[in-house]
C-alpha atoms as a PDB file:
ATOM      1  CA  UNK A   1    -127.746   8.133 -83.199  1.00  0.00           C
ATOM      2  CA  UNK A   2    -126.556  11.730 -82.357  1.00  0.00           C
ATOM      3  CA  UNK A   3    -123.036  12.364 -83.279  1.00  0.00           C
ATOM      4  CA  UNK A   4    -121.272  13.852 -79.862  1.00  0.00           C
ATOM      5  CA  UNK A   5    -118.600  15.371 -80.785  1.00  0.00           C
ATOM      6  CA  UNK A   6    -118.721  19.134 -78.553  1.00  0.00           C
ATOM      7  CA  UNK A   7    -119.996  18.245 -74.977  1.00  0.00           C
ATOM      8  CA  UNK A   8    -120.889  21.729 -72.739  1.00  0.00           C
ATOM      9  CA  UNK A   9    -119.847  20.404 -69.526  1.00  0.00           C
ATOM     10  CA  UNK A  10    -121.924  22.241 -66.359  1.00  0.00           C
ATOM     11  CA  UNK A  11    -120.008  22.402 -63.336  1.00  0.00           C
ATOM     12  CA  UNK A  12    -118.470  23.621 -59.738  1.00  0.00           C
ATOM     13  CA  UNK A  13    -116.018  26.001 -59.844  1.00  0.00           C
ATOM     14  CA  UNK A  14    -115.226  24.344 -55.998  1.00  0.00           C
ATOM     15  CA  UNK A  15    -114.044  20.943 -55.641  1.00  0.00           C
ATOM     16  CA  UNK A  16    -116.272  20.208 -52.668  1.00  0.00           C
ATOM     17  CA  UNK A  17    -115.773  17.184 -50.107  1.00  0.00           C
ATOM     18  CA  UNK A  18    -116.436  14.255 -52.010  1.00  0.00           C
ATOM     19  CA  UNK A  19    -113.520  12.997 -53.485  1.00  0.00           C
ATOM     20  CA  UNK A  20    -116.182  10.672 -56.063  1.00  0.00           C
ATOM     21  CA  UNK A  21    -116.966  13.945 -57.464  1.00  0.00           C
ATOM     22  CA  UNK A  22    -113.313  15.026 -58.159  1.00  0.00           C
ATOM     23  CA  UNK A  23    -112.798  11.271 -59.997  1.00  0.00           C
ATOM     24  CA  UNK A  24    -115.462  11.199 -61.663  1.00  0.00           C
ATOM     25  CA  UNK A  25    -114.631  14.681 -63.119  1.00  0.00           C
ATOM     26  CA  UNK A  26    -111.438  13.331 -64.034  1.00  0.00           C
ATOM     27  CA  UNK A  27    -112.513  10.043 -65.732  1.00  0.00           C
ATOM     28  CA  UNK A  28    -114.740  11.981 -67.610  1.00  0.00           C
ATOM     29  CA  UNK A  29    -112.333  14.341 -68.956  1.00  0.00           C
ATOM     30  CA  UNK A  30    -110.273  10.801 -69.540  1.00  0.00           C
ATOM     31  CA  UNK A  31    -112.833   9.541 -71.677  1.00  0.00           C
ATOM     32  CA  UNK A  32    -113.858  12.699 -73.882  1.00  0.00           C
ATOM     33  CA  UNK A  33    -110.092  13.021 -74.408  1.00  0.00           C
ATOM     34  CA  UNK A  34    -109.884   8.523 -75.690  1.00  0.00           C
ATOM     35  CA  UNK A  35    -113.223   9.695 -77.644  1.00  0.00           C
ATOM     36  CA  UNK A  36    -111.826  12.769 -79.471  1.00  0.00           C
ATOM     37  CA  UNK A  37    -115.117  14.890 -77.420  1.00  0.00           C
ATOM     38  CA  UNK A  38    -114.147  18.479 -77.613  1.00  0.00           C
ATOM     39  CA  UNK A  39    -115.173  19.698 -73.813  1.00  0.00           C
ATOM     40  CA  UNK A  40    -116.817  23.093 -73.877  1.00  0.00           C
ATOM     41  CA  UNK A  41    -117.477  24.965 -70.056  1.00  0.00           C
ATOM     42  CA  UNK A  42    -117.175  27.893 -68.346  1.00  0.00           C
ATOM     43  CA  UNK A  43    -112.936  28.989 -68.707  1.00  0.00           C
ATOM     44  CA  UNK A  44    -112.266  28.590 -65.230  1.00  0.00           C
ATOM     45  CA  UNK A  45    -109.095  26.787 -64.058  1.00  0.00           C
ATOM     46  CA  UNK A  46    -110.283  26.545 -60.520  1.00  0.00           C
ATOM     47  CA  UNK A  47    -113.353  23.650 -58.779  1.00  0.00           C
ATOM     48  CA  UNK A  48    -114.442  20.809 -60.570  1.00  0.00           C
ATOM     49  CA  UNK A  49    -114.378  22.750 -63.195  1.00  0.00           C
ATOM     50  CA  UNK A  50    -110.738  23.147 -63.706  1.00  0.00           C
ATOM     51  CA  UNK A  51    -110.078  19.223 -62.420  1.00  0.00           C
ATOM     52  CA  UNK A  52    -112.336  18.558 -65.847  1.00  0.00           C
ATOM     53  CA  UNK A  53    -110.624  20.885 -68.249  1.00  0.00           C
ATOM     54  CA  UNK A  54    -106.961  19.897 -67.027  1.00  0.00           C
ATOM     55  CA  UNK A  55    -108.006  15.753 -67.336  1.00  0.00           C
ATOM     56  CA  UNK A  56    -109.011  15.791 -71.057  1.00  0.00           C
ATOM     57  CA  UNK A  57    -105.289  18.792 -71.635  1.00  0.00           C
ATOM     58  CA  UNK A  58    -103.243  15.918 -69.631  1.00  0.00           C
ATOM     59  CA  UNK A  59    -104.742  13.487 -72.352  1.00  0.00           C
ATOM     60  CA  UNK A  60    -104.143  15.382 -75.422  1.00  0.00           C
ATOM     61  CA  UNK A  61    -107.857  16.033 -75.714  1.00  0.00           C
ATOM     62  CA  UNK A  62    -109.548  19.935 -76.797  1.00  0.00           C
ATOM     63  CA  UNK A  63    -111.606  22.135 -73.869  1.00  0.00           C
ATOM     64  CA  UNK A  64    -113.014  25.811 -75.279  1.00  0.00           C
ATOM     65  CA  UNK A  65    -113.572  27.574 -72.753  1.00  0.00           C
ATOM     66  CA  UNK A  66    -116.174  30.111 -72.381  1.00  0.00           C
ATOM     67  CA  UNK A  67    -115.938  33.141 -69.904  1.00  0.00           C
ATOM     68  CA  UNK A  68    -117.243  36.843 -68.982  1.00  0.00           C
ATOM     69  CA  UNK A  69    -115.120  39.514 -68.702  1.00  0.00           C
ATOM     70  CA  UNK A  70    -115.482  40.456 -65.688  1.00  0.00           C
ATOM     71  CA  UNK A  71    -114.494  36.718 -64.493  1.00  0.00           C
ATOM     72  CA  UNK A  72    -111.519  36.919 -66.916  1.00  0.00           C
ATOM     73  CA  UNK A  73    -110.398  39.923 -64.647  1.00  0.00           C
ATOM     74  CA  UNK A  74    -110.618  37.831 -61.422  1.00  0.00           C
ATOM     75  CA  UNK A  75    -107.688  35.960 -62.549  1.00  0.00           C
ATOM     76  CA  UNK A  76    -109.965  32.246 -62.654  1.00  0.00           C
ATOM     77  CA  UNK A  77    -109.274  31.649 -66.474  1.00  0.00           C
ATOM     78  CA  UNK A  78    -107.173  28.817 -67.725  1.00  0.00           C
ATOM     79  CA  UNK A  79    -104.986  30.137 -69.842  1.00  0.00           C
ATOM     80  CA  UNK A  80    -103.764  26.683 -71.189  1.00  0.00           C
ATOM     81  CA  UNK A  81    -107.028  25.603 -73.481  1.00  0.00           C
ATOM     82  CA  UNK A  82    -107.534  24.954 -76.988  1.00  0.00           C
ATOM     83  CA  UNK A  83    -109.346  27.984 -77.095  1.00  0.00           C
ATOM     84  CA  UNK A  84    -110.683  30.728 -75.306  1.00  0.00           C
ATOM     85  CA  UNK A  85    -114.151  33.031 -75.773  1.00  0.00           C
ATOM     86  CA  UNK A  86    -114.910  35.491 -74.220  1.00  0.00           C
ATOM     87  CA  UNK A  87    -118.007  37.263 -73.933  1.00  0.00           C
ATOM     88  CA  UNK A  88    -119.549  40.847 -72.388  1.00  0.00           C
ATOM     89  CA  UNK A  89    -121.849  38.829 -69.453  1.00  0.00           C
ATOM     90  CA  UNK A  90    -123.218  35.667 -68.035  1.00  0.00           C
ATOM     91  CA  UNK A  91    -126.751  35.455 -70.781  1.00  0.00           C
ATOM     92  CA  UNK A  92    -124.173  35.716 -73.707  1.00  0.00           C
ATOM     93  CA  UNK A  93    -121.607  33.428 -72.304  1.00  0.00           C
ATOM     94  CA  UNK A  94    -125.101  30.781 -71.628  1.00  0.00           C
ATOM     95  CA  UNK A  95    -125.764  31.305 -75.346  1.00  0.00           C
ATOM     96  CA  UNK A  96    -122.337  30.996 -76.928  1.00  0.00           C
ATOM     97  CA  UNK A  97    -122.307  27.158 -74.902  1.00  0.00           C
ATOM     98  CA  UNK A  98    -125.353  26.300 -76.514  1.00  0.00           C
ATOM     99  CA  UNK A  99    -124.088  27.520 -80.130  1.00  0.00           C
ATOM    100  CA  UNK A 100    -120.598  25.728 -79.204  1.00  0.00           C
ATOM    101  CA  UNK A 101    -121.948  22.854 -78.115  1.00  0.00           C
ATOM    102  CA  UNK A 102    -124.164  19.887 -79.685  1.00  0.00           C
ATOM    103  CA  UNK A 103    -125.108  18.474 -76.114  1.00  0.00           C
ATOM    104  CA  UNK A 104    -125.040  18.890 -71.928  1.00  0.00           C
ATOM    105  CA  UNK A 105    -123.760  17.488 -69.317  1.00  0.00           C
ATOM    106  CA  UNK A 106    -124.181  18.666 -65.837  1.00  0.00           C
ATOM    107  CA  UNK A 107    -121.502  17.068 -62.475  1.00  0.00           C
ATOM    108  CA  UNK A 108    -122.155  17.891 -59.506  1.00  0.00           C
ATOM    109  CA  UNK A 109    -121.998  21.749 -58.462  1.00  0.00           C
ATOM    110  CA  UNK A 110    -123.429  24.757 -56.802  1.00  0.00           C
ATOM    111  CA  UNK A 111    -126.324  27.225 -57.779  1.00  0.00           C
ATOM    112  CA  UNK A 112    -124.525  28.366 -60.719  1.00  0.00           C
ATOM    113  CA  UNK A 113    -124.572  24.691 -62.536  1.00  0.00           C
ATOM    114  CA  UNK A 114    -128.133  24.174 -61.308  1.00  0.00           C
ATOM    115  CA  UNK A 115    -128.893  27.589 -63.221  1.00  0.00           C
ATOM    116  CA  UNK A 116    -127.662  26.696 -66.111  1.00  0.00           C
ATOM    117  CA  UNK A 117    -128.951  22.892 -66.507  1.00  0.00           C
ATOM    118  CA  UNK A 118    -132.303  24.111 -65.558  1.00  0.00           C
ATOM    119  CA  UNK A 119    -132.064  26.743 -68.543  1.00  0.00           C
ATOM    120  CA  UNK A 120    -131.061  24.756 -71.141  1.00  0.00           C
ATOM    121  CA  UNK A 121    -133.460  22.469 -69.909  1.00  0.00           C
ATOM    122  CA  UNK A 122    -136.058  24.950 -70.389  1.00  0.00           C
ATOM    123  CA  UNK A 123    -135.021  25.805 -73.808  1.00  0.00           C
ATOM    124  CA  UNK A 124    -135.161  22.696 -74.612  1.00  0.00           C
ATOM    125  CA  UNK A 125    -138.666  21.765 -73.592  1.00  0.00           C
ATOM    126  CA  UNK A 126    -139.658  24.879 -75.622  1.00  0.00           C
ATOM    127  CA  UNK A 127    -138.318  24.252 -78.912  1.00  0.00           C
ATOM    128  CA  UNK A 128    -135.378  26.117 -78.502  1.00  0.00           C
ATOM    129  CA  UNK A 129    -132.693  23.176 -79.230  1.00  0.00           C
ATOM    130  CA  UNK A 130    -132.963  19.378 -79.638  1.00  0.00           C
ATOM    131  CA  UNK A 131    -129.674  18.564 -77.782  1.00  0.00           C
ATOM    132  CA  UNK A 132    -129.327  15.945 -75.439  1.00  0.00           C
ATOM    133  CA  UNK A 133    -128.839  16.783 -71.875  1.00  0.00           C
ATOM    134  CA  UNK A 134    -127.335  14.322 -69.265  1.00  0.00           C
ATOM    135  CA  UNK A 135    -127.156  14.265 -65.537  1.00  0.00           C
ATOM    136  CA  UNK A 136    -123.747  12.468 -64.134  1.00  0.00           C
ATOM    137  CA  UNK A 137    -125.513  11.474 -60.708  1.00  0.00           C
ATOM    138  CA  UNK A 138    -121.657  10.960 -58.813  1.00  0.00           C
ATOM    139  CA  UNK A 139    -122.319   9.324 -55.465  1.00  0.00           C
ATOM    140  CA  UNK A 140    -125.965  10.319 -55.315  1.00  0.00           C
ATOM    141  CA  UNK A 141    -125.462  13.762 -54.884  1.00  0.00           C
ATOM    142  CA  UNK A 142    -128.374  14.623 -57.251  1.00  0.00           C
ATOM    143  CA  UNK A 143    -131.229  11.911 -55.648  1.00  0.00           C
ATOM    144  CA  UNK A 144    -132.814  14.846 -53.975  1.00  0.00           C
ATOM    145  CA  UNK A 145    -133.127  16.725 -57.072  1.00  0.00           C
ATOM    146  CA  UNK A 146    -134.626  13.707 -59.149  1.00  0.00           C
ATOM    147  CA  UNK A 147    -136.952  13.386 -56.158  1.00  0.00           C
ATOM    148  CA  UNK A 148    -137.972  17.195 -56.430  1.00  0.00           C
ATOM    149  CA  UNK A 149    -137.929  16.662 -60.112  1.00  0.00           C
ATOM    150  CA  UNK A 150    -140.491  13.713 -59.856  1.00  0.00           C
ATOM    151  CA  UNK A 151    -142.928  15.861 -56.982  1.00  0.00           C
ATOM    152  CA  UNK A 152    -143.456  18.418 -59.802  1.00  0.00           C
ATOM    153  CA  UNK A 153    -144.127  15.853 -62.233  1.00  0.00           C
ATOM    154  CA  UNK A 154    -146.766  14.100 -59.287  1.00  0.00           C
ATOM    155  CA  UNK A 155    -148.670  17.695 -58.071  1.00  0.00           C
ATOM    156  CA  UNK A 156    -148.548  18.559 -62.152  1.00  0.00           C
ATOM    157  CA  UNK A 157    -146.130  21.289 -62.900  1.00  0.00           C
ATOM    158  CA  UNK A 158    -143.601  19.173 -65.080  1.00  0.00           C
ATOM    159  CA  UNK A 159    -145.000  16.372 -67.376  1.00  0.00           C
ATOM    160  CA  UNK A 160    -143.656  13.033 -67.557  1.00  0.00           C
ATOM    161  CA  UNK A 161    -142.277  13.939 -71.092  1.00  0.00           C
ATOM    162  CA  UNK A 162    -140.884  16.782 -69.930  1.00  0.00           C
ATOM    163  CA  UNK A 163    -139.445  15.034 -67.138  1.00  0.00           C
ATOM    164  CA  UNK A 164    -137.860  12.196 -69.218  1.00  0.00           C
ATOM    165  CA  UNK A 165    -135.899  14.409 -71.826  1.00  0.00           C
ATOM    166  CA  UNK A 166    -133.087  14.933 -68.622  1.00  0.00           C
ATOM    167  CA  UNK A 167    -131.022  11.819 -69.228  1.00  0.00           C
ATOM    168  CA  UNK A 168    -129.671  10.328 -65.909  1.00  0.00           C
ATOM    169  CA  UNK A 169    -126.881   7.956 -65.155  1.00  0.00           C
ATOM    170  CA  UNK A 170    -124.236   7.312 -62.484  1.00  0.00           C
ATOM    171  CA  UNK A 171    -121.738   5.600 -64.892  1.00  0.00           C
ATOM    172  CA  UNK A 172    -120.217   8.258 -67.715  1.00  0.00           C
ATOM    173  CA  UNK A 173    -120.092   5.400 -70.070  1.00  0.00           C
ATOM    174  CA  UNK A 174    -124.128   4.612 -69.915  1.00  0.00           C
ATOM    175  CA  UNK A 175    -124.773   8.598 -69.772  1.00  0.00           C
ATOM    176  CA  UNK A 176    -123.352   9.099 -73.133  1.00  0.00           C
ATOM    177  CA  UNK A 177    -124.432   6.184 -74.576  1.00  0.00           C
ATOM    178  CA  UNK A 178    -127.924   7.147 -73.565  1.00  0.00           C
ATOM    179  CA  UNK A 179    -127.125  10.348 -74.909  1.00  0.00           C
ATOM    180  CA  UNK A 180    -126.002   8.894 -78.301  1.00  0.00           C
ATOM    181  CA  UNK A 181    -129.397   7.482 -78.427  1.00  0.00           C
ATOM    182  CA  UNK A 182    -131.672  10.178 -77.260  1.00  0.00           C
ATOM    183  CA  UNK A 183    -134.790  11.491 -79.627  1.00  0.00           C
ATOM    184  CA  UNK A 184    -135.231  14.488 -80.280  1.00  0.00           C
ATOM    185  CA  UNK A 185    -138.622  16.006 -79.229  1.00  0.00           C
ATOM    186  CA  UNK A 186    -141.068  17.724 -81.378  1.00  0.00           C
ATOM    187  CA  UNK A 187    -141.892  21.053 -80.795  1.00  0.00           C
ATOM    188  CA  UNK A 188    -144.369  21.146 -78.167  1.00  0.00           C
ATOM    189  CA  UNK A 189    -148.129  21.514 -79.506  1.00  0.00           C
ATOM    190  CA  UNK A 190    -149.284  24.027 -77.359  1.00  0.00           C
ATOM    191  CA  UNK A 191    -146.686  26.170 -78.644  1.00  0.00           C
ATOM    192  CA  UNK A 192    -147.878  25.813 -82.115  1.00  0.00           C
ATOM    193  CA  UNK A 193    -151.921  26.032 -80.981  1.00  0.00           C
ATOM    194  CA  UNK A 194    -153.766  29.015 -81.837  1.00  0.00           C
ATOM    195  CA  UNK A 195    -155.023  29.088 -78.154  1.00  0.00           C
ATOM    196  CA  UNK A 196    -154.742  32.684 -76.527  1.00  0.00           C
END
């Protein structure tokens, strides 16, 4: 069982149209808050991503936030969290998350959370971590990227066991239980082959 216990939480920094999203955000936050799950993200106090860090506050739960300076300066940081990092740019900010954090989950968002799930996906089908990563699929909103997801796996660019370490669920409760009980890969063999 993997001890969760500092969830990096990848998300929009709008609240979008769909009020699901904007629930589920704040059930989640409920729930890491009733769990004692520090929530780790990206600083701001604005999108889904401030609904998220002001649900687990309201519940006496812990968000670090993580943020660039040259966001801090555009006056989008919550000033209210646990704690506050900041670093010199976006790579370091992706790095301190994955130092701060011992798994992933990504809501619903724009390119930005799409960048970042996709990254620490790829770092961790190369060895980089062994983290569990979960997709919150609110309302559907990512069926069309599961579908993409599965087209690479069918014309060959993703393999099935690549394709099976993103752990997807609809209901919070079921995403972090299947995140509790994720196992961790082994380092992948071609990265170990002597093959030039």
């Amino acid at each position: 069982m993997n001890n969760l216990e500092k969830i990096c939480v990848f998300c929009g920094s709008s609240e979008g149209n769909d009020l699901a999203i904007t629930d589920a955000a704040i059930k989640l936050g409920e729930i890491f808050a009733e769990r004692n799950i520090t929530l780790v993200y990206g600083a701001a106090k604005i999108g889904v991503m401030g609904i998220i860090a002001k649900s687990v506050l309201d519940n006496n739960g812990k968000v670090i936030g993580i943020i660039p300076n040259f966001l801090k300066k555009k006056e989008v940081v919550h000033l209210g969290l646990t704690e506050l990092i900041t670093t010199e740019n976006m790579h370091e900010r992706k790095m301190k998350m994955q130092e701060e954090s011992d798994s992933f989950i990504a809501l619903p968002g724009g390119m930005g959370t799409l960048e970042e799930l996709f990254e620490i996906m790829t770092w961790l089908q190369l060895g980089l971590h062994q983290k569990p990563i979960g997709l919150l699929n609110i309302n559907g909103f990512y069926n069309d990227l599961i579908k993409m997801l599965e087209t690479m796996v069918r014309k060959g660019f993703l393999s099935m066991d690549n394709y099976s370490l993103l752990l997807v669920d609809s209901n919070p409760n079921q995403l972090l239980k299947k995140m509790e009980e994720f196992k961790r890969p082994e380092v992948p063999k071609w990265l170990n082959s002597d093959r030039t």
